[in-house]
C-alpha atoms as a PDB file:
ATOM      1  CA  UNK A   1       0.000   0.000   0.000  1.00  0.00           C
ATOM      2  CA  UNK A   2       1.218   3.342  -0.709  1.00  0.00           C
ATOM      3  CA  UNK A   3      -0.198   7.029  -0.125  1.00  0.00           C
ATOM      4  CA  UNK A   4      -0.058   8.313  -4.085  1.00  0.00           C
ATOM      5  CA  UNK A   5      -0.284  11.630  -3.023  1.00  0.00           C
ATOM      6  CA  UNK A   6       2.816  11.741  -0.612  1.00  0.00           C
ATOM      7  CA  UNK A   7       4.379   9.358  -3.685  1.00  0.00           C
ATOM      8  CA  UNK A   8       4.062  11.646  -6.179  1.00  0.00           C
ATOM      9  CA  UNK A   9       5.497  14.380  -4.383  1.00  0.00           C
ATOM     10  CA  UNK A  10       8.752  12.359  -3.649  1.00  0.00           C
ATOM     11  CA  UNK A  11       8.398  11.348  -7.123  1.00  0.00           C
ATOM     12  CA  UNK A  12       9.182  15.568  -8.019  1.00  0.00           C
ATOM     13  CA  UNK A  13      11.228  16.236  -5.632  1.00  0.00           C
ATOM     14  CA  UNK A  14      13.428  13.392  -6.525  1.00  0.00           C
ATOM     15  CA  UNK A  15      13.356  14.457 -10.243  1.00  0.00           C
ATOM     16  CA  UNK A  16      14.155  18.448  -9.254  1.00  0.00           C
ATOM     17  CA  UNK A  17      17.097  17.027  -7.261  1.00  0.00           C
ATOM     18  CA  UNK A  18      18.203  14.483 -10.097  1.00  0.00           C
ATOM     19  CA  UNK A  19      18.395  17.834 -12.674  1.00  0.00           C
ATOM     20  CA  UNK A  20      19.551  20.280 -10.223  1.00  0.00           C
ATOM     21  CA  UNK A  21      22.970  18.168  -9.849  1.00  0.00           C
ATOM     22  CA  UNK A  22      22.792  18.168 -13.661  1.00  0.00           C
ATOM     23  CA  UNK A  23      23.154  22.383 -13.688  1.00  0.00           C
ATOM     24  CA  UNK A  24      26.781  22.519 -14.056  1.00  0.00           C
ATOM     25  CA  UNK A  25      26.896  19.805 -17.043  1.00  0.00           C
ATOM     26  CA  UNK A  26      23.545  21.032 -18.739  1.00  0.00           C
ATOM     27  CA  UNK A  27      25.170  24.687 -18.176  1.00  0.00           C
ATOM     28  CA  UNK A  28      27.754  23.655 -20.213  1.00  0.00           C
ATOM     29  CA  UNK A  29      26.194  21.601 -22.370  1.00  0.00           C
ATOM     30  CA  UNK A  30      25.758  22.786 -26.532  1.00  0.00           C
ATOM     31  CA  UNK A  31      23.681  21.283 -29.809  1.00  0.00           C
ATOM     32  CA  UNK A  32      26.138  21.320 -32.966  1.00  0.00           C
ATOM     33  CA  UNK A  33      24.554  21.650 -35.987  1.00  0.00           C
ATOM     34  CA  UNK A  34      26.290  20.926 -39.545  1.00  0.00           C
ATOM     35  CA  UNK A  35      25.119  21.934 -42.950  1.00  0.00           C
ATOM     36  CA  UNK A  36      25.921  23.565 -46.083  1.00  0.00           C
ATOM     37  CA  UNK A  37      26.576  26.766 -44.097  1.00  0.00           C
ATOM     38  CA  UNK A  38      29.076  25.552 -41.719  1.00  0.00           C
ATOM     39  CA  UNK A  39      29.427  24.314 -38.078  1.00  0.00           C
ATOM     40  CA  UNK A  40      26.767  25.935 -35.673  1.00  0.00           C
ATOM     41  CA  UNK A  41      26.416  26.008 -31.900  1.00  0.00           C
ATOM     42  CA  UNK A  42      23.684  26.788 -29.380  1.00  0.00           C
ATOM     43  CA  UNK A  43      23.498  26.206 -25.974  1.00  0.00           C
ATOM     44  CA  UNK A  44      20.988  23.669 -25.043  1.00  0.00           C
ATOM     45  CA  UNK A  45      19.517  25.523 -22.114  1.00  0.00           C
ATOM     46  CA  UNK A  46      18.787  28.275 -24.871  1.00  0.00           C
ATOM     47  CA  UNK A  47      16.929  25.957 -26.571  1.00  0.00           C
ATOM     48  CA  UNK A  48      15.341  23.789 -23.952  1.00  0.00           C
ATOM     49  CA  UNK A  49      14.563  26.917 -21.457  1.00  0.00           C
ATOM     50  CA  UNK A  50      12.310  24.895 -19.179  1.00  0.00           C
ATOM     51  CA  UNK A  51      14.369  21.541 -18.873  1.00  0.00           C
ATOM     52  CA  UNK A  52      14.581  22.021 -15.038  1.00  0.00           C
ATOM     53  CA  UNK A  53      11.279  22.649 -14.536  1.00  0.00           C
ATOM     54  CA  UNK A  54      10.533  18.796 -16.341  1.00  0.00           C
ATOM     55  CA  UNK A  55       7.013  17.030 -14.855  1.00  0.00           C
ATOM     56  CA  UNK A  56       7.672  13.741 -14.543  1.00  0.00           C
ATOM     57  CA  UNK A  57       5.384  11.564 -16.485  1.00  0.00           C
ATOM     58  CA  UNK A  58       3.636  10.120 -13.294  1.00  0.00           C
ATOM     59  CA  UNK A  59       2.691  13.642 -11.940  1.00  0.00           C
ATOM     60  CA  UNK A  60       1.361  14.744 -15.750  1.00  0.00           C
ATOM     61  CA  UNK A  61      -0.335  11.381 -15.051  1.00  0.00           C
ATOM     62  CA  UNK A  62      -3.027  12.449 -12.733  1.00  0.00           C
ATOM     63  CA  UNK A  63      -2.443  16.300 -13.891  1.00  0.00           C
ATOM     64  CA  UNK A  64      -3.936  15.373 -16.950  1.00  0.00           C
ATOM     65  CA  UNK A  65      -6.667  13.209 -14.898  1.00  0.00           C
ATOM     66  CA  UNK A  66      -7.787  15.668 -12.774  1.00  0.00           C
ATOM     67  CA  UNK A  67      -7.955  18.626 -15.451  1.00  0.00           C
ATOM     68  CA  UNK A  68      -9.943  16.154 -18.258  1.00  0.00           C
ATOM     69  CA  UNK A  69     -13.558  15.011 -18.643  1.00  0.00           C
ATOM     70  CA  UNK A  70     -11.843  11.227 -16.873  1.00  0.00           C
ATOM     71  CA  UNK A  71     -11.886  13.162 -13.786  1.00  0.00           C
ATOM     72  CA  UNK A  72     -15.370  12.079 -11.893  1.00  0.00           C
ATOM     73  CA  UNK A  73     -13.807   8.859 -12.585  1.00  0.00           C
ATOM     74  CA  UNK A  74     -11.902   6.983  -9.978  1.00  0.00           C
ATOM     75  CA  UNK A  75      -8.263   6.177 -11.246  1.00  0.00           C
ATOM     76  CA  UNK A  76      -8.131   3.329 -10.192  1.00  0.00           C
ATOM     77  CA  UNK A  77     -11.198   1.261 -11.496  1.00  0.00           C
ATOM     78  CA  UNK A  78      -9.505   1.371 -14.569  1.00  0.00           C
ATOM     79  CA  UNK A  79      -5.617   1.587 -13.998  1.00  0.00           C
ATOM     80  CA  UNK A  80      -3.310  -0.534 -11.993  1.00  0.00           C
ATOM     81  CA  UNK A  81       0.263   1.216 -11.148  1.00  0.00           C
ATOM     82  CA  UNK A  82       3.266  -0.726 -11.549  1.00  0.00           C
ATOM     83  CA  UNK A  83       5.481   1.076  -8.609  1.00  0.00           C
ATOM     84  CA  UNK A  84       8.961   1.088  -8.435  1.00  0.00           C
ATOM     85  CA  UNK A  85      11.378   2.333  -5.608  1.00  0.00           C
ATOM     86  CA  UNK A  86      14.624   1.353  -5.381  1.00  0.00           C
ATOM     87  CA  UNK A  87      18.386   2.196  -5.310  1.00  0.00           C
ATOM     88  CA  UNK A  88      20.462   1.840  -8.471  1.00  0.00           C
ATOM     89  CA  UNK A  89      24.184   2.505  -9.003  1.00  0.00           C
ATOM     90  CA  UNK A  90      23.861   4.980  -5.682  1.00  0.00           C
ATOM     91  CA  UNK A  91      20.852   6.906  -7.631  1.00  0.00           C
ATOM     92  CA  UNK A  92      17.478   7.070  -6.268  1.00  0.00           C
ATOM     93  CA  UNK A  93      14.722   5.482  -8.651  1.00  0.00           C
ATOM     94  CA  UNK A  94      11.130   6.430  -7.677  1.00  0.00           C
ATOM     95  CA  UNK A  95       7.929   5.844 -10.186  1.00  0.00           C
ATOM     96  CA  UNK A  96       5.440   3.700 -11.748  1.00  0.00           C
ATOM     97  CA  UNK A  97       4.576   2.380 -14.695  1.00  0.00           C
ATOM     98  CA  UNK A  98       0.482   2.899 -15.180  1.00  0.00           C
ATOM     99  CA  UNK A  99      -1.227  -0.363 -16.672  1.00  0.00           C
ATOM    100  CA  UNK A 100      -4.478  -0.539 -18.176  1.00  0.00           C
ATOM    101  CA  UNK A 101      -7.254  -2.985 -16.432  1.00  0.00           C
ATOM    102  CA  UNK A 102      -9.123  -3.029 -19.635  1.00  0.00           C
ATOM    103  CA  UNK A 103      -6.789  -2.893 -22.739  1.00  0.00           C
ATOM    104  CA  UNK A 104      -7.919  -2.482 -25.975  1.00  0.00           C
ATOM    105  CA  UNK A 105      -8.725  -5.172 -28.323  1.00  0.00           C
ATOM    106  CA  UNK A 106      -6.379  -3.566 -31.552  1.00  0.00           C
ATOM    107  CA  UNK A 107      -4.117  -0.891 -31.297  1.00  0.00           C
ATOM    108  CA  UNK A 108      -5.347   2.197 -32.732  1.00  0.00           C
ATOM    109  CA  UNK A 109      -3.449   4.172 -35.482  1.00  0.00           C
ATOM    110  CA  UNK A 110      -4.269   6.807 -37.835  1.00  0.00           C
ATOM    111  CA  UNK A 111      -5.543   4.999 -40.750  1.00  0.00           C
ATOM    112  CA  UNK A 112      -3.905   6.205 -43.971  1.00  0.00           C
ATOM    113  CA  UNK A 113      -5.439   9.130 -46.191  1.00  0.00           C
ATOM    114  CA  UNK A 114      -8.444   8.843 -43.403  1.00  0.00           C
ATOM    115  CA  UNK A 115     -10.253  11.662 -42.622  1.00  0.00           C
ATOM    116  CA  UNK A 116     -10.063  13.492 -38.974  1.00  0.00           C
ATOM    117  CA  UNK A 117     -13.693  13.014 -38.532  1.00  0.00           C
ATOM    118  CA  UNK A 118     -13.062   9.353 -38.777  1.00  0.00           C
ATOM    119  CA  UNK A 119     -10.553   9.293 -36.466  1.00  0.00           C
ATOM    120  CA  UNK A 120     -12.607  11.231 -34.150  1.00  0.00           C
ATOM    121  CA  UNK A 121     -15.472   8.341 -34.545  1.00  0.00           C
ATOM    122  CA  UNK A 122     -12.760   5.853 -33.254  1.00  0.00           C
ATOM    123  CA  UNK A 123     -11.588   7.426 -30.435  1.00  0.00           C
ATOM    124  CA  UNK A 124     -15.028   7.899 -29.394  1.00  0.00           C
ATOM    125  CA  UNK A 125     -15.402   3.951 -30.306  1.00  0.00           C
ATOM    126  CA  UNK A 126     -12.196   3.456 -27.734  1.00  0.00           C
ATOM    127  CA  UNK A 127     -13.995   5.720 -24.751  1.00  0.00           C
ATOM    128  CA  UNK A 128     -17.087   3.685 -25.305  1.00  0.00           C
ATOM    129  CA  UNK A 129     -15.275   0.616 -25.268  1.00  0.00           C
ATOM    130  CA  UNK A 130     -13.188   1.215 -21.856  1.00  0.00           C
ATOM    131  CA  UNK A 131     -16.236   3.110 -20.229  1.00  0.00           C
ATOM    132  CA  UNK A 132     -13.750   6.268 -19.470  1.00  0.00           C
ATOM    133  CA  UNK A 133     -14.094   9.771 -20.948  1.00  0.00           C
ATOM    134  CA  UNK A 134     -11.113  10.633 -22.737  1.00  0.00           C
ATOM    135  CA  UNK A 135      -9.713   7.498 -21.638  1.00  0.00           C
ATOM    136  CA  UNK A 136      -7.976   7.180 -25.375  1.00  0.00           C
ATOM    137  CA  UNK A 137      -5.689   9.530 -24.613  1.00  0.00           C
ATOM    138  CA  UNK A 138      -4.084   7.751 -21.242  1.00  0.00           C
ATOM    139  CA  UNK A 139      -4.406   4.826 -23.493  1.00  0.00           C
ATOM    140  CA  UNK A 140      -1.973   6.756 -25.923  1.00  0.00           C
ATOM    141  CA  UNK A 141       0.228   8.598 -23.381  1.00  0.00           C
ATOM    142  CA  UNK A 142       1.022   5.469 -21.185  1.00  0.00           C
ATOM    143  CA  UNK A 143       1.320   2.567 -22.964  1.00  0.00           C
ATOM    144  CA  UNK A 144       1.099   1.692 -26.843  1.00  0.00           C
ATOM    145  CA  UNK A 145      -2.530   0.977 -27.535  1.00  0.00           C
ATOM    146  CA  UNK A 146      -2.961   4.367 -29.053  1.00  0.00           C
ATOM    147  CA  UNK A 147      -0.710   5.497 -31.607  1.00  0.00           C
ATOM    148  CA  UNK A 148       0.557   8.940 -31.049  1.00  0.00           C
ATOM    149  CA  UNK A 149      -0.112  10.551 -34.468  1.00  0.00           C
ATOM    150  CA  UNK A 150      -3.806   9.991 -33.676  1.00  0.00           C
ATOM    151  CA  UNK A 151      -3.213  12.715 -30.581  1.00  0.00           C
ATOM    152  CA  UNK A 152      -0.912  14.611 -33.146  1.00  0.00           C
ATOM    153  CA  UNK A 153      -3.749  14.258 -35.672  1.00  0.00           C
ATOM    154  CA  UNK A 154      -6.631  15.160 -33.593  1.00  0.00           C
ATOM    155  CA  UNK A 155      -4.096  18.064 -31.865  1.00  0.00           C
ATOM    156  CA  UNK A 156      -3.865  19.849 -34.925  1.00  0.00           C
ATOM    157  CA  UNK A 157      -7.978  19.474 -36.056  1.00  0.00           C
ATOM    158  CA  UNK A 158      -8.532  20.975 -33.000  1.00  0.00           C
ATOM    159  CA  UNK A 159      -5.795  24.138 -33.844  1.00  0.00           C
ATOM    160  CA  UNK A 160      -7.605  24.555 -37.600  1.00  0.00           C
ATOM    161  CA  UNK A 161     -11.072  24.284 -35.770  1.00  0.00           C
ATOM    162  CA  UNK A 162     -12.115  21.394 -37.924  1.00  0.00           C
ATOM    163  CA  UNK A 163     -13.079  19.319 -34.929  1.00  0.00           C
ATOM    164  CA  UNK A 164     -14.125  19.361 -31.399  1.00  0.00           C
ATOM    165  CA  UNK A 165     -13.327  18.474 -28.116  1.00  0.00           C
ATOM    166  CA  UNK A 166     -15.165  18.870 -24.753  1.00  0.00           C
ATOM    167  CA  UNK A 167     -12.963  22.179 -23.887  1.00  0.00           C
ATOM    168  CA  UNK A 168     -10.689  20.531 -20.585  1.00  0.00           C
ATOM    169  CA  UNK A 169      -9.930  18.013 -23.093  1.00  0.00           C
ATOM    170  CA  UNK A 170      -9.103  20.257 -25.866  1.00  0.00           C
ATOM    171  CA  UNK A 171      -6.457  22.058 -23.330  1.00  0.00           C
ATOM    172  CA  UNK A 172      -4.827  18.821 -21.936  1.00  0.00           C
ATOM    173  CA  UNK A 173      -4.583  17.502 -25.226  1.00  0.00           C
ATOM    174  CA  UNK A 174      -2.790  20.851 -26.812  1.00  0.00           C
ATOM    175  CA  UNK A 175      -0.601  20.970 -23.643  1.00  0.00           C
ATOM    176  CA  UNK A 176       0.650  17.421 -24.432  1.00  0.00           C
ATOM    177  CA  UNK A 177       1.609  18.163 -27.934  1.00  0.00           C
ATOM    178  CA  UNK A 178       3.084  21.209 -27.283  1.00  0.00           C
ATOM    179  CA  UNK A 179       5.181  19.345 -25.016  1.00  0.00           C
ATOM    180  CA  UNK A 180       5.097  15.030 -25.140  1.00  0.00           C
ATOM    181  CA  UNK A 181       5.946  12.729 -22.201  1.00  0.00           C
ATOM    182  CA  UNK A 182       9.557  12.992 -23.881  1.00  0.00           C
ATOM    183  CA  UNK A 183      12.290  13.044 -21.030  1.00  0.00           C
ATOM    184  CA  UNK A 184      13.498  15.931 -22.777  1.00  0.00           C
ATOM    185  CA  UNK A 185      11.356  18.433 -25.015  1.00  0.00           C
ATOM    186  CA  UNK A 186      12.350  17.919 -28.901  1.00  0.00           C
ATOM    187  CA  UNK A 187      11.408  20.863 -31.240  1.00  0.00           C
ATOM    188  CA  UNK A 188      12.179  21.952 -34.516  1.00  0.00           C
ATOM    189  CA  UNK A 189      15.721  23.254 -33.343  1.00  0.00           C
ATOM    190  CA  UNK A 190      16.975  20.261 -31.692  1.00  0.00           C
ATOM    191  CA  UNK A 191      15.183  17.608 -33.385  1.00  0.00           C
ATOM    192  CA  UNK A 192      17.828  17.748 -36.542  1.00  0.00           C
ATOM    193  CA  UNK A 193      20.602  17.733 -33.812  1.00  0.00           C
ATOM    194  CA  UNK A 194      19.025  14.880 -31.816  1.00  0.00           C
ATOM    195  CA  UNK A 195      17.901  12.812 -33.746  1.00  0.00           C
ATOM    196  CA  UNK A 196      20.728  12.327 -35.999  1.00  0.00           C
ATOM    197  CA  UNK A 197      22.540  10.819 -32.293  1.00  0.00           C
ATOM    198  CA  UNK A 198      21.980   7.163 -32.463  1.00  0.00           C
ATOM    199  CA  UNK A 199      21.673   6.517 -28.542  1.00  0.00           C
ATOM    200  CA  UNK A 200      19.060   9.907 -28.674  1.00  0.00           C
ATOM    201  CA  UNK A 201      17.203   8.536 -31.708  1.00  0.00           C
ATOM    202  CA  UNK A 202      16.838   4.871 -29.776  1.00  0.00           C
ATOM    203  CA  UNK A 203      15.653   6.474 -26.612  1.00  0.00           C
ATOM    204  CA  UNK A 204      13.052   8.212 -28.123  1.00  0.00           C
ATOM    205  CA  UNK A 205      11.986   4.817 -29.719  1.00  0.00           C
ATOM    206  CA  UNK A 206      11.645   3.064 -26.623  1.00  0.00           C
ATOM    207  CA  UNK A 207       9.703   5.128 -25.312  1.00  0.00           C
ATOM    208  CA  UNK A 208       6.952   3.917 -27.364  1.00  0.00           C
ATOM    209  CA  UNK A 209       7.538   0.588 -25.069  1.00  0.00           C
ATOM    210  CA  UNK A 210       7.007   2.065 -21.420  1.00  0.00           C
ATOM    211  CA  UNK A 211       4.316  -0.050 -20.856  1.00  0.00           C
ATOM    212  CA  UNK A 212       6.591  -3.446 -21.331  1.00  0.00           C
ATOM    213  CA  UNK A 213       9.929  -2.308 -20.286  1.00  0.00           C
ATOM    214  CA  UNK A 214      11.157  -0.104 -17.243  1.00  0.00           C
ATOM    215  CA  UNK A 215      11.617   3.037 -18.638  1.00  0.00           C
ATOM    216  CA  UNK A 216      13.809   4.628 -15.806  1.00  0.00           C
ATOM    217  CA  UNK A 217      16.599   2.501 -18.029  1.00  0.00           C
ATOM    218  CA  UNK A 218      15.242   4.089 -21.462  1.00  0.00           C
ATOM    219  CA  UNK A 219      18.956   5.879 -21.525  1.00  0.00           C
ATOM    220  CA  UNK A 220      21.015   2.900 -20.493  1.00  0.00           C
ATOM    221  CA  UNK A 221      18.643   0.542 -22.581  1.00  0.00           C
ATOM    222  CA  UNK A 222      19.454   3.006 -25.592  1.00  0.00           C
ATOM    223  CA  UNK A 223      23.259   2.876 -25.488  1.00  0.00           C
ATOM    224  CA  UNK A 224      23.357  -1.253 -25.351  1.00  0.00           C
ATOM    225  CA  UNK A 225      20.930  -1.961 -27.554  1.00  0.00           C
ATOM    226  CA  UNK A 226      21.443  -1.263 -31.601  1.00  0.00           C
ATOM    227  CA  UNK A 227      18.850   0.113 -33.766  1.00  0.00           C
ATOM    228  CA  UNK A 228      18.045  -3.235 -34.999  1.00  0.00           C
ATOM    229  CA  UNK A 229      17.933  -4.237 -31.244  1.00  0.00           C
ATOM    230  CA  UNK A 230      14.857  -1.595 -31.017  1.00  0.00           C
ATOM    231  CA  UNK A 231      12.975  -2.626 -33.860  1.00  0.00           C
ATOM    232  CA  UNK A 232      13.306  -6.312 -32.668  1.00  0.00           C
ATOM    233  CA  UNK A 233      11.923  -5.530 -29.527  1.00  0.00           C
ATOM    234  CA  UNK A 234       8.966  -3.340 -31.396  1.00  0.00           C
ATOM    235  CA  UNK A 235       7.947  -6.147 -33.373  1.00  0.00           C
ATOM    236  CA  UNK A 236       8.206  -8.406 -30.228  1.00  0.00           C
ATOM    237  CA  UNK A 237       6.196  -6.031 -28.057  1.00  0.00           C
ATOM    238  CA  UNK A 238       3.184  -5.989 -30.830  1.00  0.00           C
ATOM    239  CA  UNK A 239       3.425  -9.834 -31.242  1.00  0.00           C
ATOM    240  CA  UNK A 240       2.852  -9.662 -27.180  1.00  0.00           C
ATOM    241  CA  UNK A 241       0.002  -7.406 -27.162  1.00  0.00           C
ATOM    242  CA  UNK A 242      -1.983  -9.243 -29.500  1.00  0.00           C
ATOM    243  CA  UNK A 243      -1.287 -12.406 -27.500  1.00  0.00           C
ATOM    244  CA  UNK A 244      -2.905 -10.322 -24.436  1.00  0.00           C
ATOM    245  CA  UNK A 245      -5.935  -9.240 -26.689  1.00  0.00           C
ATOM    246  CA  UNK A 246      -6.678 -12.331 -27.448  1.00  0.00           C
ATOM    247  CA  UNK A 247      -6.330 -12.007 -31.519  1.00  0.00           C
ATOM    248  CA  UNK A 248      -4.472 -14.912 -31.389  1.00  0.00           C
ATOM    249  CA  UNK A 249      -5.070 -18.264 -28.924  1.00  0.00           C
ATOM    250  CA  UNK A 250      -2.284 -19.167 -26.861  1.00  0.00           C
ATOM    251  CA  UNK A 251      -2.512 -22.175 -28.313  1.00  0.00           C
ATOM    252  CA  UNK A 252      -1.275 -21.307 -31.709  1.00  0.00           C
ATOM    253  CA  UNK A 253       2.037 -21.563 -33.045  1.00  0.00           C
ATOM    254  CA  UNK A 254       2.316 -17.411 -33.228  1.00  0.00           C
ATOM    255  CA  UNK A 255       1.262 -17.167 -30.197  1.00  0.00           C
ATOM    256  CA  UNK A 256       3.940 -19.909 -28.242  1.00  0.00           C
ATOM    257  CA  UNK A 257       6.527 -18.131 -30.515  1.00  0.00           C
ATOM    258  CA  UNK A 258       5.472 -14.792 -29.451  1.00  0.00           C
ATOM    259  CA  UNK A 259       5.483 -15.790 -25.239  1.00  0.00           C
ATOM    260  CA  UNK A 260       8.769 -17.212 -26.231  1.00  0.00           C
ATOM    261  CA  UNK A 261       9.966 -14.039 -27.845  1.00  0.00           C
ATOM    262  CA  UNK A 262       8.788 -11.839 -25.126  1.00  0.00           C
ATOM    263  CA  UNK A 263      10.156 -14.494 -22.703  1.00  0.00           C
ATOM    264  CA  UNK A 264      13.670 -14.394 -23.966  1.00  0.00           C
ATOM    265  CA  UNK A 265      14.210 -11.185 -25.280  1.00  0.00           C
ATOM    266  CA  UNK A 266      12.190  -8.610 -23.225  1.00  0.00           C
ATOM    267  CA  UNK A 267      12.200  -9.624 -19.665  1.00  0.00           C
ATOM    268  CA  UNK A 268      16.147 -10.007 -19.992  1.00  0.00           C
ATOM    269  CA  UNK A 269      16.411  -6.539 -21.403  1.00  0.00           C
ATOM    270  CA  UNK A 270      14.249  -5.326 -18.773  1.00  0.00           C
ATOM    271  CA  UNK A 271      16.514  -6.246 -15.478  1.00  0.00           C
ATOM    272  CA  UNK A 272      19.991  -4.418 -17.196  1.00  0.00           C
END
């Protein structure tokens, strides 16, 4: 048993205090660019202005919760949180992994060359289906059932006034694109930068996987692992949730090759 409240606040502080030892190194810290017009530097804080004042993902959690149309809902009738609180390498760990009681059936992504009002008719298919307000977009910000893009999709409908949201949902779902569960904040600037990074480009990749591996090791996960490594585990981690939603019987050869994949490959990944 744990008091969330009192956890979540240990959960910030922990964070602020994790960052705060970072000042010197983050102070001195720049993004090189390269291109036709030469070599170009900017400091990072410059461009990432607001990296110490980073939410972690469990607080933006129930922020979101509490400022949505889930709210009048209890949390946990329809999550489970997967805490952790340990020691590692001297460094404090504190969080938890939120876990769906009622996952979907099929992941959903943006269906090509579909319009936004049909995506809008399947998120409002996944709400039904879960019995949770706006529960499509803690579907898509914790886990993978929801593809991003349909958030990025819907995001932008909602900037050209094309579609509709009830209005606290409109304002948690802007907030979240203007800034993603990312451990760091990627715009246009640093994204050419970043990206181009192998270890940076495979972090941001796993995150797509924080509901299947612990993602307090995203960093560490992303400089042992190769890019193939990533995509392995990708197609592993899809093979695994369509064991769990049933699309295939555990019986079948896919599936026993898919617990064995998931077996053997993520679970060992996940104790590094």
């Amino acid at each position: 048993m744990i008091h969330v409240r009192s956890f979540l606040d240990r959960c910030g502080r922990i964070e602020r205090e994790k960052r705060e030892a970072k000042r010197p190194e983050m102070e001195g810290r720049v993004i090189r660019e390269v291109g036709p017009w030469g070599t170009r530097e900017t400091p990072f804080l410059e461009t990432v202005p607001d990296w110490f004042d980073y939410a972690p993902r469990e607080l933006r959690f129930f922020r979101d919760w509490e400022d949505s149309s889930a709210r009048p809902h209890r949390v946990f009738e329809h999550w489970a949180l997967d805490v952790r609180d340990y020691t590692h390498k001297g460094e404090r760990e504190v969080g938890f992994v939120p876990r769906p009681l009622q996952p979907l059936a099929e992941r959903l992504a943006p269906p090509k060359e579909a319009s936004i009002h049909i995506l809008m008719d399947r998120i409002e298919a996944v709400d039904r289906e879960i019995g949770l307000p706006f529960g499509w977009f803690f579907l898509m910000t914790h886990g993978h059932w929801v593809d991003p893009d349909v958030g990025l999709a819907i995001a932008q409908g909602l900037k050209e006034q094309r579609v509709r949201l009830p209005d606290p949902d409109a304002r948690v779902l802007l907030r979240w694109a203007d800034r993603t569960y990312r451990a760091t904040p990627v715009n246009d600037i640093t994204s050419r930068a970043l990206i181009s990074d192998p270890e940076t480009r495979r972090a941001l990749q796993l995150d797509s996987l924080s509901a299947i591996l612990p993602m307090e090791r995203r960093d560490r996960l992303a400089e042992l692992l190769t890019d193939d490594d990533v995509e392995t585990l990708k197609q592993r981690a899809r093979a695994w949730a369509r064991i769990v939603c049933g699309r295939w019987p555990w019986t079948s050869p896919i599936s026993k090759l898919g617990a064995k994949l998931v077996r053997g490959r993520i679970f060992e990944v996940s104790i590094l």
